[in-house]
C-alpha atoms as a PDB file:
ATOM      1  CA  UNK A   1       0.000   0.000   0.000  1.00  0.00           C
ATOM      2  CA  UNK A   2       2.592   2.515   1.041  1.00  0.00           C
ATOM      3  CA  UNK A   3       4.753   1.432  -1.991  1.00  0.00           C
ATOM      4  CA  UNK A   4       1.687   2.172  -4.599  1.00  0.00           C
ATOM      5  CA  UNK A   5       1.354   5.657  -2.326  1.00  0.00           C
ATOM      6  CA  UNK A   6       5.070   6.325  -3.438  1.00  0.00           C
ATOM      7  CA  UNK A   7       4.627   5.641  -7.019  1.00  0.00           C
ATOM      8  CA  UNK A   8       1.972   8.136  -7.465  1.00  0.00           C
ATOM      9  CA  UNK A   9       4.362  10.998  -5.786  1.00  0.00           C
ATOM     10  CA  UNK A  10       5.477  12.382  -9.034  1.00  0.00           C
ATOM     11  CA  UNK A  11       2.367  12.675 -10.311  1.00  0.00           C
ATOM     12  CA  UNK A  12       0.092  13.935  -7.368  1.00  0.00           C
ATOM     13  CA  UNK A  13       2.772  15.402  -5.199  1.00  0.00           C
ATOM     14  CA  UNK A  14       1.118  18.624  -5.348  1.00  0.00           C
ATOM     15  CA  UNK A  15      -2.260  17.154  -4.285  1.00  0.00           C
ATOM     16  CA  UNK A  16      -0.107  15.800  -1.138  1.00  0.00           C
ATOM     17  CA  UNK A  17       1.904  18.845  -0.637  1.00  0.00           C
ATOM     18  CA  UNK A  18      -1.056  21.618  -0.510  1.00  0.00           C
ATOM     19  CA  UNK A  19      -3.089  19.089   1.729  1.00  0.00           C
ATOM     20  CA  UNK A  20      -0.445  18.996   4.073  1.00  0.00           C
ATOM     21  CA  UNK A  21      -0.113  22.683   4.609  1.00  0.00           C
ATOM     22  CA  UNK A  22      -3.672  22.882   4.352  1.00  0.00           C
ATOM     23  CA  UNK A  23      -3.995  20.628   7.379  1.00  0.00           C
ATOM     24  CA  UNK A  24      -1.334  22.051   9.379  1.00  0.00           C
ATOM     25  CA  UNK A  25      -2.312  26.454   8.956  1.00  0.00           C
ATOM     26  CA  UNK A  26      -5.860  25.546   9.476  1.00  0.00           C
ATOM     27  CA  UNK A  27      -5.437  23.447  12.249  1.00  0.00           C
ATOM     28  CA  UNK A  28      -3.200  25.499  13.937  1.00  0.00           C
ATOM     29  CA  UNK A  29      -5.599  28.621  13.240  1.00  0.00           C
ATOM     30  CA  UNK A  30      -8.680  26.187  14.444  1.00  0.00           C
ATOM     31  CA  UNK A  31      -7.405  26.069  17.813  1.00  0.00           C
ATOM     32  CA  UNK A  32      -8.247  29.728  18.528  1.00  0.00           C
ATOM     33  CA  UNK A  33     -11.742  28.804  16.660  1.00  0.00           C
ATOM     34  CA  UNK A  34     -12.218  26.084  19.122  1.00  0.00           C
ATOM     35  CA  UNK A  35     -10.555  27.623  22.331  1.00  0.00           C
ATOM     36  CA  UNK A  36     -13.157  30.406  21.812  1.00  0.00           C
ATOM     37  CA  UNK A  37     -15.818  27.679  21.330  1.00  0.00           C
ATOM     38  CA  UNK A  38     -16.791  29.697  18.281  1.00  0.00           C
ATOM     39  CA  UNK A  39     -16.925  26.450  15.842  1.00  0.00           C
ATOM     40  CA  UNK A  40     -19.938  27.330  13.635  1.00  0.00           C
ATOM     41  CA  UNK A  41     -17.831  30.577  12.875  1.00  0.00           C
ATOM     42  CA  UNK A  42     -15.862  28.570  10.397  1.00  0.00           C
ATOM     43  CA  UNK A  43     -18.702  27.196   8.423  1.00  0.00           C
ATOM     44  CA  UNK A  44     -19.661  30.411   8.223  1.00  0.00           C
ATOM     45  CA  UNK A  45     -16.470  31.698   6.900  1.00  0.00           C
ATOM     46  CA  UNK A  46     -15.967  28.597   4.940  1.00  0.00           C
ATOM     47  CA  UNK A  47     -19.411  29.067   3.273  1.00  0.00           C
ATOM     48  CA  UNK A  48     -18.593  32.754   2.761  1.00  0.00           C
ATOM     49  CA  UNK A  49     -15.654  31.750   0.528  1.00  0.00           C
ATOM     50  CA  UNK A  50     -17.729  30.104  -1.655  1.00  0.00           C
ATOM     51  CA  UNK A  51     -19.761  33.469  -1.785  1.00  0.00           C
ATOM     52  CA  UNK A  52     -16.892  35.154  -2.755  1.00  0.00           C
ATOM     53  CA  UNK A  53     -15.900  32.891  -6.077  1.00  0.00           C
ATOM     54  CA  UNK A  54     -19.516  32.782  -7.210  1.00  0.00           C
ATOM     55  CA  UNK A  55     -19.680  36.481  -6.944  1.00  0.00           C
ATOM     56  CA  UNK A  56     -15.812  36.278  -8.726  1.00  0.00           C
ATOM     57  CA  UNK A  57     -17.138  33.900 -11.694  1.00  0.00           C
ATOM     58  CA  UNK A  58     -20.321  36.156 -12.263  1.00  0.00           C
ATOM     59  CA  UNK A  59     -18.887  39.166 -12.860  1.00  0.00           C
ATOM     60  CA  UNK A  60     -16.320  37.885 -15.048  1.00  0.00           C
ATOM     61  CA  UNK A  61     -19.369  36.421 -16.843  1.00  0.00           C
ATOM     62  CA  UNK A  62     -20.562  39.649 -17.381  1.00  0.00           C
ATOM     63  CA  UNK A  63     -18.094  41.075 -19.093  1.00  0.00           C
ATOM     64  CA  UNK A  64     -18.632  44.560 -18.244  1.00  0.00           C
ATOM     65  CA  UNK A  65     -15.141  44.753 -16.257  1.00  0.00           C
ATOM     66  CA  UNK A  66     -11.533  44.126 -17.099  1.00  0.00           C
ATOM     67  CA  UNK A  67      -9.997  40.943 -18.586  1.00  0.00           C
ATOM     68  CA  UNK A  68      -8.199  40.035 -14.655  1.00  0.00           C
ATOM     69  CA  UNK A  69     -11.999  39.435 -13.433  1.00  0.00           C
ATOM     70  CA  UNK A  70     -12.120  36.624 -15.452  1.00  0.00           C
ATOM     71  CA  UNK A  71      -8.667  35.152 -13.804  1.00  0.00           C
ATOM     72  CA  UNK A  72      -8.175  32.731 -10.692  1.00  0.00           C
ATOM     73  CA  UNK A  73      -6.369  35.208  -8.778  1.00  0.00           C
ATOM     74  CA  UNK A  74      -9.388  37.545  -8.896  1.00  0.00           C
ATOM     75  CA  UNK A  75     -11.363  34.437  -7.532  1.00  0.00           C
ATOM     76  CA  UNK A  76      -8.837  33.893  -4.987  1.00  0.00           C
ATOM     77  CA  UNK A  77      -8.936  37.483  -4.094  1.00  0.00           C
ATOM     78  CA  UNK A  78     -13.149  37.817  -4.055  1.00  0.00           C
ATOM     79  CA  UNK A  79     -12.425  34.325  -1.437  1.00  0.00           C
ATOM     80  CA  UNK A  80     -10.095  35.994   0.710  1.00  0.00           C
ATOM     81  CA  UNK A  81     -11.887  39.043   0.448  1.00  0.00           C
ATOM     82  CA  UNK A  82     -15.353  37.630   1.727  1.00  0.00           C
ATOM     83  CA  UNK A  83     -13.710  35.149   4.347  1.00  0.00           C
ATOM     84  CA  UNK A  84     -12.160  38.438   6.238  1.00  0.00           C
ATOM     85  CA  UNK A  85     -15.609  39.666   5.734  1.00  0.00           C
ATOM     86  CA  UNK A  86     -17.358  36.941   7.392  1.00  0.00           C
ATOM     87  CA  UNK A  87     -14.801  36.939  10.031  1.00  0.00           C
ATOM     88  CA  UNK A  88     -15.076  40.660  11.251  1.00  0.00           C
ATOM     89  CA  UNK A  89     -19.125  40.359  11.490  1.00  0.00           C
ATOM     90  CA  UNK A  90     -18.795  36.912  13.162  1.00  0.00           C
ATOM     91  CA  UNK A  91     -15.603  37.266  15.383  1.00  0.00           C
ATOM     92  CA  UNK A  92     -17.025  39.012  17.957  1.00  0.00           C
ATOM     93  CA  UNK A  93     -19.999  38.316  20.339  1.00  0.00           C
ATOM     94  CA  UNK A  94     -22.549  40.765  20.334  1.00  0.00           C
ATOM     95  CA  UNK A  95     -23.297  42.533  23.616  1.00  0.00           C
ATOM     96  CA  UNK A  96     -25.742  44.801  24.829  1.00  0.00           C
ATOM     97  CA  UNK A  97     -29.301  45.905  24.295  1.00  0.00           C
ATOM     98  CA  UNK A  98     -30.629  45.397  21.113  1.00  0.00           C
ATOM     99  CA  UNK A  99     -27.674  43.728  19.247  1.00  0.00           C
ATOM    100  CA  UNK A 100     -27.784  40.265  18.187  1.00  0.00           C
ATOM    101  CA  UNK A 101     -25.604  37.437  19.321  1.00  0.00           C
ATOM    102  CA  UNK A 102     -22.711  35.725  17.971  1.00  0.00           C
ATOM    103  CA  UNK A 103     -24.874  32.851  17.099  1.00  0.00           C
ATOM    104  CA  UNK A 104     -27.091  34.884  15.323  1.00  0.00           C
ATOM    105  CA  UNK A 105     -24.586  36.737  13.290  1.00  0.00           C
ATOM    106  CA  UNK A 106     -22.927  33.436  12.435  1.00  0.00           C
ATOM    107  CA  UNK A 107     -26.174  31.652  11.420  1.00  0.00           C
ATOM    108  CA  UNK A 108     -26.898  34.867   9.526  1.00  0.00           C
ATOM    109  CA  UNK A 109     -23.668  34.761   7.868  1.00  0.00           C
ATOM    110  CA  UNK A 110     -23.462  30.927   6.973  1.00  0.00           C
ATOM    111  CA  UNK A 111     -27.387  30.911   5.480  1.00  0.00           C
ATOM    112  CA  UNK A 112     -26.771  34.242   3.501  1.00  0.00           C
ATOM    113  CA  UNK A 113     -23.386  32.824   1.979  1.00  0.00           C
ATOM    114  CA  UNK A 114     -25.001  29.211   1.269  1.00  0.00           C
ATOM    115  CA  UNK A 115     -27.905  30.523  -0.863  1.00  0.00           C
ATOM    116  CA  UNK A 116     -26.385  33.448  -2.757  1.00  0.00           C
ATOM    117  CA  UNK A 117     -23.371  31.143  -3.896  1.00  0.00           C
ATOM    118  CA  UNK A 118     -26.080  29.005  -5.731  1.00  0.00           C
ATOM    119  CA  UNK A 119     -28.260  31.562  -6.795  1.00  0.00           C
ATOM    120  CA  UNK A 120     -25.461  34.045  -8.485  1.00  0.00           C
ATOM    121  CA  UNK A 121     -24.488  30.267 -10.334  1.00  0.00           C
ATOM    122  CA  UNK A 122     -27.692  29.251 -10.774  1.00  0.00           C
ATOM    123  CA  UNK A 123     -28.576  30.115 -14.859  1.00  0.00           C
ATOM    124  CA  UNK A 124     -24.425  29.173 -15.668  1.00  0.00           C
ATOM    125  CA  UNK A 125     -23.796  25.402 -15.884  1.00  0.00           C
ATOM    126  CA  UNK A 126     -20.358  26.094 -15.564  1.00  0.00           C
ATOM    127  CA  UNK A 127     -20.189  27.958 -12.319  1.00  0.00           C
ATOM    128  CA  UNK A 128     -23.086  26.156 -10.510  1.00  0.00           C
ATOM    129  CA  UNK A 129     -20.477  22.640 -11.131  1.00  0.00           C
ATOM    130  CA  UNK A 130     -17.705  25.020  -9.671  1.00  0.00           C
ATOM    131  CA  UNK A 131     -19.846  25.448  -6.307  1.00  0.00           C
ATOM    132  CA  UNK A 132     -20.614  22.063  -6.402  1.00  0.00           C
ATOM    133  CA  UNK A 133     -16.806  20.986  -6.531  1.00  0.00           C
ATOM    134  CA  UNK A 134     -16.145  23.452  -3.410  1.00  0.00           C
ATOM    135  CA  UNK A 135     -18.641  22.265  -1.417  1.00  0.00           C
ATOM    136  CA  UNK A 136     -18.061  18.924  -2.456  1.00  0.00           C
ATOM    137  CA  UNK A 137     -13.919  19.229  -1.796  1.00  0.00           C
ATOM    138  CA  UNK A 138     -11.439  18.535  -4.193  1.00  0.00           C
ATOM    139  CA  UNK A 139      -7.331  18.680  -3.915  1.00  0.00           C
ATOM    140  CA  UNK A 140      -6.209  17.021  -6.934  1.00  0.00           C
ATOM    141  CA  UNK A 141      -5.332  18.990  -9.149  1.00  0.00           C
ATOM    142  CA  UNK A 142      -3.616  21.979  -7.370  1.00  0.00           C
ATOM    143  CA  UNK A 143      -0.386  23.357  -8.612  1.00  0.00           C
ATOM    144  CA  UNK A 144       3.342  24.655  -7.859  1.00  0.00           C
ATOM    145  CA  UNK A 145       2.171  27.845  -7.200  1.00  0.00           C
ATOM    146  CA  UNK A 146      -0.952  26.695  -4.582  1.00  0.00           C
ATOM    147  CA  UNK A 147       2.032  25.179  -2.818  1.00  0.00           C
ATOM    148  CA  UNK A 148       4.495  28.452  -2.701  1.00  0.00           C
ATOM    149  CA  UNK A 149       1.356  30.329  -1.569  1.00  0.00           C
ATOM    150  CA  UNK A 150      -0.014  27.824   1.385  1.00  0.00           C
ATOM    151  CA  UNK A 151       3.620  27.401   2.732  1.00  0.00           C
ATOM    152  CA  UNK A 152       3.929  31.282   2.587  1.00  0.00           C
ATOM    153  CA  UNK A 153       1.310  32.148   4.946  1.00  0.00           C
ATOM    154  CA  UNK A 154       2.260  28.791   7.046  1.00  0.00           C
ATOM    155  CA  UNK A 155       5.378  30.639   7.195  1.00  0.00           C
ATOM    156  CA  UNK A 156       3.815  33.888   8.337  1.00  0.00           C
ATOM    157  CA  UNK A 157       1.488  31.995  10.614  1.00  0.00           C
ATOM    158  CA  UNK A 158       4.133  30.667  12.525  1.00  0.00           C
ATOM    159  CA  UNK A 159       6.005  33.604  12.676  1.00  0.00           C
ATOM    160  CA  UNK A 160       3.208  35.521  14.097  1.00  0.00           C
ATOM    161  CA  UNK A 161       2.356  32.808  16.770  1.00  0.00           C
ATOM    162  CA  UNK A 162       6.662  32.850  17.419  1.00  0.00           C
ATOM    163  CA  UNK A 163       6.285  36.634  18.378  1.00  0.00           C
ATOM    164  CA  UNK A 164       2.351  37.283  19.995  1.00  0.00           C
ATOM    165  CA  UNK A 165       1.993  33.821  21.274  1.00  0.00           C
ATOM    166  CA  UNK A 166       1.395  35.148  24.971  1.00  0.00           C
ATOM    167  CA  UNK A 167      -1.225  37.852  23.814  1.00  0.00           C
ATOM    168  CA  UNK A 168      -3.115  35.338  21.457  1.00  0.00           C
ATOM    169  CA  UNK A 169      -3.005  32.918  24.490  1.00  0.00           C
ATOM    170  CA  UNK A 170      -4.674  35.074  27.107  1.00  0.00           C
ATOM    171  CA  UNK A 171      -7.462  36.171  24.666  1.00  0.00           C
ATOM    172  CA  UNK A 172      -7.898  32.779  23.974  1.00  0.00           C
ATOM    173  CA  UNK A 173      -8.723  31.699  27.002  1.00  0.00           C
ATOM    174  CA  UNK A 174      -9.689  34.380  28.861  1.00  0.00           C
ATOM    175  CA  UNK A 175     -10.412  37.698  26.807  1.00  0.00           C
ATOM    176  CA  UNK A 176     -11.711  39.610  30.319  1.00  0.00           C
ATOM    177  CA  UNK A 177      -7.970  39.091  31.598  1.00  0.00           C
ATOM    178  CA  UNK A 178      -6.967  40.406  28.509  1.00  0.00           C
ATOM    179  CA  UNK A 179      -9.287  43.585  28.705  1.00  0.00           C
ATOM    180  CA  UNK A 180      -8.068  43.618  31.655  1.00  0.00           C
ATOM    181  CA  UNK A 181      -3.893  43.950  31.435  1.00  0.00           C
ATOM    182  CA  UNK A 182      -4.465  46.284  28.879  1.00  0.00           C
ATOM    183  CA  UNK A 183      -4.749  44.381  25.596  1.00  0.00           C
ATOM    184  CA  UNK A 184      -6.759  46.244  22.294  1.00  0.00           C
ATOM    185  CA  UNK A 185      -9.596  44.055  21.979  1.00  0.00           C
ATOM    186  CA  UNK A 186     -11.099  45.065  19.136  1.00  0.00           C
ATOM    187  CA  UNK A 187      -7.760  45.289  17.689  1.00  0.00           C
ATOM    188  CA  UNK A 188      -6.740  42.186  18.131  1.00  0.00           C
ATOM    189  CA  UNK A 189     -10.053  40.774  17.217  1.00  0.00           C
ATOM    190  CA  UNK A 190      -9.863  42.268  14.017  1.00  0.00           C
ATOM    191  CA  UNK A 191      -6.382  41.127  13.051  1.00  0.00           C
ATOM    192  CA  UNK A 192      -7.200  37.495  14.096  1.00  0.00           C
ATOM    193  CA  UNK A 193     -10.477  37.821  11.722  1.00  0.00           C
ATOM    194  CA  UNK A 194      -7.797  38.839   8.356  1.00  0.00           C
ATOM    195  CA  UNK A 195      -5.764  35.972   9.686  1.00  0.00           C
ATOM    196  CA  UNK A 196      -8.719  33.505  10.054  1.00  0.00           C
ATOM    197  CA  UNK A 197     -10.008  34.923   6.494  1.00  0.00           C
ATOM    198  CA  UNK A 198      -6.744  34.617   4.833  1.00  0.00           C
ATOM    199  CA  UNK A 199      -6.271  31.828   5.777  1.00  0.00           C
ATOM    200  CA  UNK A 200      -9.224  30.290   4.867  1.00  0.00           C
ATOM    201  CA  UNK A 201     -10.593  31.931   2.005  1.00  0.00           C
ATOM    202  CA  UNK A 202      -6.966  30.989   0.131  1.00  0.00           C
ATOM    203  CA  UNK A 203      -7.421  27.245   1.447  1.00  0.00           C
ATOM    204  CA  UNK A 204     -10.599  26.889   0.203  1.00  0.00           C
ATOM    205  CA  UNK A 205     -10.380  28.171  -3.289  1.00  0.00           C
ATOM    206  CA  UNK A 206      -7.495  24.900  -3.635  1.00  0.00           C
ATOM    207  CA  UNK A 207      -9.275  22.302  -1.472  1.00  0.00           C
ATOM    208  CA  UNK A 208     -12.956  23.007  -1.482  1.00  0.00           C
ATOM    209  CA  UNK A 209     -15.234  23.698   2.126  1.00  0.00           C
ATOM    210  CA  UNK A 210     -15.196  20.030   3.561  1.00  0.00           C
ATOM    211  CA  UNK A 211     -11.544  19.479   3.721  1.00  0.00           C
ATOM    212  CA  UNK A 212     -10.831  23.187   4.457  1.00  0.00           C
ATOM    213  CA  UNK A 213     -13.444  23.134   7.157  1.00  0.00           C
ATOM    214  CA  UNK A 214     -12.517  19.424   8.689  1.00  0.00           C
ATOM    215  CA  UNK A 215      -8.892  20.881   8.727  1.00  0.00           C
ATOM    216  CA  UNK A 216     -10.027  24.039  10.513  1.00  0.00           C
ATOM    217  CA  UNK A 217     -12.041  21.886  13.802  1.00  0.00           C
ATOM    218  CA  UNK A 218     -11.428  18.496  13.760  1.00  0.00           C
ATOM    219  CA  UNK A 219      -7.715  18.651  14.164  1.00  0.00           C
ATOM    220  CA  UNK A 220      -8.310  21.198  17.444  1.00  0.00           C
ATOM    221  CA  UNK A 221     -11.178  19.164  18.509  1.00  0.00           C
ATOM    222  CA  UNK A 222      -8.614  16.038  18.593  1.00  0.00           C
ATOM    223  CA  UNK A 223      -6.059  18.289  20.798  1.00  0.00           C
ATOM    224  CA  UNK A 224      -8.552  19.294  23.050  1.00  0.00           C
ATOM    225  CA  UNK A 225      -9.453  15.684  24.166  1.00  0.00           C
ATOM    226  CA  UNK A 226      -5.407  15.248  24.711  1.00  0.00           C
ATOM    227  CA  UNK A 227      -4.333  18.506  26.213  1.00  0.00           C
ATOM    228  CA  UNK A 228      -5.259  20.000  29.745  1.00  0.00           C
ATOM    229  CA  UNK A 229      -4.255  23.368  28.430  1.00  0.00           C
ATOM    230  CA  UNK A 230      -3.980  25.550  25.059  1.00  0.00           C
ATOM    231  CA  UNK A 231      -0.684  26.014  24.683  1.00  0.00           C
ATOM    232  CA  UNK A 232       0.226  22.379  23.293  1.00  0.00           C
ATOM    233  CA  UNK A 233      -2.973  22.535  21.364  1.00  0.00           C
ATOM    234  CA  UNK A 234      -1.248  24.642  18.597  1.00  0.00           C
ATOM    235  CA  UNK A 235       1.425  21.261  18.396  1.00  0.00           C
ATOM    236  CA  UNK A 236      -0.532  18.620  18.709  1.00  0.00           C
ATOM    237  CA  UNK A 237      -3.211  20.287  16.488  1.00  0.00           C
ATOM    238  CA  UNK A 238      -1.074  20.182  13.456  1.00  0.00           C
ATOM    239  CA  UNK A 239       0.785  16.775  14.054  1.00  0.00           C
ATOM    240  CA  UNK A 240      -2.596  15.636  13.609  1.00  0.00           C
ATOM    241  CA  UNK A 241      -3.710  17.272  10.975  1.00  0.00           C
ATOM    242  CA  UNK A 242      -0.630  15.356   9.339  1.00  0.00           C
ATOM    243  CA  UNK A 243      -0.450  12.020  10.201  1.00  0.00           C
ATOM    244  CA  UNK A 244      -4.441  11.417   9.900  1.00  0.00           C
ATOM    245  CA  UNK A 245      -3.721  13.232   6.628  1.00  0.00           C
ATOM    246  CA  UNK A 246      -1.062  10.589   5.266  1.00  0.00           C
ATOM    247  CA  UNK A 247      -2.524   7.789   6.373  1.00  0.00           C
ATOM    248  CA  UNK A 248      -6.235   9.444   4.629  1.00  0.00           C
ATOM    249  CA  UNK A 249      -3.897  10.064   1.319  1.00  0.00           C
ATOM    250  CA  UNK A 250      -2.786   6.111   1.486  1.00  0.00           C
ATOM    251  CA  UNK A 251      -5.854   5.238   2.222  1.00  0.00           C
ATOM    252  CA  UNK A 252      -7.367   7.113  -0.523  1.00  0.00           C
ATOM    253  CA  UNK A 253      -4.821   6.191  -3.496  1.00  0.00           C
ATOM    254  CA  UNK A 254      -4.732   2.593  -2.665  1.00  0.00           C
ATOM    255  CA  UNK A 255      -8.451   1.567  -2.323  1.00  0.00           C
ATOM    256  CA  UNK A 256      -9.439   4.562  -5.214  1.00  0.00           C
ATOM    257  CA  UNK A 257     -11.080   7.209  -3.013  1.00  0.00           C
ATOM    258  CA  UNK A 258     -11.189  10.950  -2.984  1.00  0.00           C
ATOM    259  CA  UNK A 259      -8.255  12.062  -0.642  1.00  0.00           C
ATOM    260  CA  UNK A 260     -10.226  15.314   0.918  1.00  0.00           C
ATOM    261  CA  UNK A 261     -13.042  13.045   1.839  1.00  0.00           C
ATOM    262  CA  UNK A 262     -11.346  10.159   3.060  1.00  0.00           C
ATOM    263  CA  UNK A 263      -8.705  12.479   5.179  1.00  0.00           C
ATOM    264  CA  UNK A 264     -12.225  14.003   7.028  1.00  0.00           C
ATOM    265  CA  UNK A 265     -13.461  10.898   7.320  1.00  0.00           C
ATOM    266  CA  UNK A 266     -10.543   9.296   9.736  1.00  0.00           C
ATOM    267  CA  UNK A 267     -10.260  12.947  11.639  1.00  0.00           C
ATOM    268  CA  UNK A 268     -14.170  12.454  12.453  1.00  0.00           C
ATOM    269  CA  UNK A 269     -13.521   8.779  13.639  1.00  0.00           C
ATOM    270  CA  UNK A 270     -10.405   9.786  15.488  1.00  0.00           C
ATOM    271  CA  UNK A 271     -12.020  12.386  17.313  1.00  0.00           C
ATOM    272  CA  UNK A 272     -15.024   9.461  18.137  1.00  0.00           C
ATOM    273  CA  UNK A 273     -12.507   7.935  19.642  1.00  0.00           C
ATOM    274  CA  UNK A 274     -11.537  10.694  21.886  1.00  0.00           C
ATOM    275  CA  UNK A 275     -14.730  11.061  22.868  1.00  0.00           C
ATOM    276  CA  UNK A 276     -14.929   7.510  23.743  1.00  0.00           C
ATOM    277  CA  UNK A 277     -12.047   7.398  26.075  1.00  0.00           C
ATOM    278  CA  UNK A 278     -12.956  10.120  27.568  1.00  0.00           C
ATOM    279  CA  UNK A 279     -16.575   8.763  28.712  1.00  0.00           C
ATOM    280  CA  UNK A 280     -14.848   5.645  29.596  1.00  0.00           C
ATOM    281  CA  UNK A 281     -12.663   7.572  31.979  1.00  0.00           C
ATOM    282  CA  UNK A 282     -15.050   9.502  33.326  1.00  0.00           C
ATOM    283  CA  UNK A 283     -17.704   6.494  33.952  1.00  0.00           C
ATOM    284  CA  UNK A 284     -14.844   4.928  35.420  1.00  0.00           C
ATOM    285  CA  UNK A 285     -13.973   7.983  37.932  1.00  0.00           C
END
């Protein structure tokens, strides 16, 4: 099995390559989603994604704007674009008389993105298969340059953690402390929203919402059964993310499956598993 997997590197390397870093940023960025309990945020900004190419793909179809409209990196862009969207309305929890909650927003969010996608794609063949291929989840067929662009903000993402991993720990975990020693709230809130949009709008556009989104909470989910405390979440997270993802990719190749859905398929029974032990040990306590 492993030795078929090896044969098919030349070929799908890519595919491998851009799920890997896939898996590791969004599992990595996932444990903020989860420490904040805020998991229906990334369907929501998952979903929004989506938004963003179908809007992409229909003006290009309309031909009333320049030829670049018409280009994947304007798709990539409209993804980003409507990910850090998302993020900034769902990010933070509404407070106060008369505003609605984070729930609310987020539910808001995901339902809006989920039926404009289809209706924008609805009269173009075409685009309506594209939205059915991101939803869906696809990472064969990405590219050199989908893998210089995922390990570039992988880069930045752990370079950011290396310097503000402190800060981004005590709003984690407890955002009144936080308030509290004197941290920008709304600040920070907003740069965590472009990083949680960046990082999944660009995902997304190569890998599709299942795999980006089962990346983005399973992963987290998985450390959080392990660790006591945050801090090793954003390790184990990501070593995770990888090793469920080889053995998915293996998997996948040998008995003829998709990768994306195979690789969500283990995380999901992995994290069963979790849960498992950890009724076990509490029956038995």
């Amino acid at each position: 099995m492993l030795e078929s997997f090896m044969s098919s590197w030349e070929l799908f390397h890519n595919t491998y390559l851009v799920g890997w870093l896939i898996g590791i940023l969004l599992s990595i960025v996932g444990v903020l989603v989860v420490a904040r309990d805020q998991i229906f945020l990334g369907a929501a900004v998952s979903q929004s994604s989506t938004l963003g190419i179908a809007a992409a793909m229909s003006l290009g179809g309309l031909g009333i704007g320049p030829a670049w409209f018409e280009t994947d990196a304007f798709a990539a862009l409209m993804a980003v674009l409507f990910c850090v969207i998302a993020s900034l309305v769902t990010w933070q929890e509404g407070s106060g008389k008369g505003r609605e909650s984070h729930e609310a927003k987020t539910g808001w969010v995901f339902l809006l993105a989920s039926s404009f996608s289809i209706l924008l794609m609805s009269h173009s063949p075409h685009g309506l298969e594209e939205i059915h291929r991101l939803v869906s989840s696809s990472i064969i067929g990405a590219t050199d340059m989908d893998v210089w662009i995922l390990g570039m903000i992988l880069l930045l993402t752990v370079l950011f953690l290396s310097f503000y991993h402190q800060p981004i720990l005590l709003l984690s975990m407890d955002p009144a402390m936080a308030v509290a020693v004197g941290m920008k709230l709304r600040l920070w809130s907003v740069l965590l929203s472009i990083w949680l949009g960046l990082s999944v709008g660009l995902s997304i556009r190569v890998s599709g919402m299942l795999y980006a989104f089962g990346c983005l909470v399973l992963p987290p989910l998985i450390a959080k059964n392990v660790c006591r405390e945050v801090r090793p979440m954003f390790l184990v997270a990501p070593c995770a993310a990888v090793l469920i993802a080889s053995a998915g990719f293996v998997v996948a190749h040998h008995y003829d499956y998709p990768p994306a859905q195979m690789t969500v398929a283990l995380m999901s029974m992995v994290l069963l598993l979790c849960w498992l032990k950890g009724s076990l040990s509490i029956s038995k306590g």
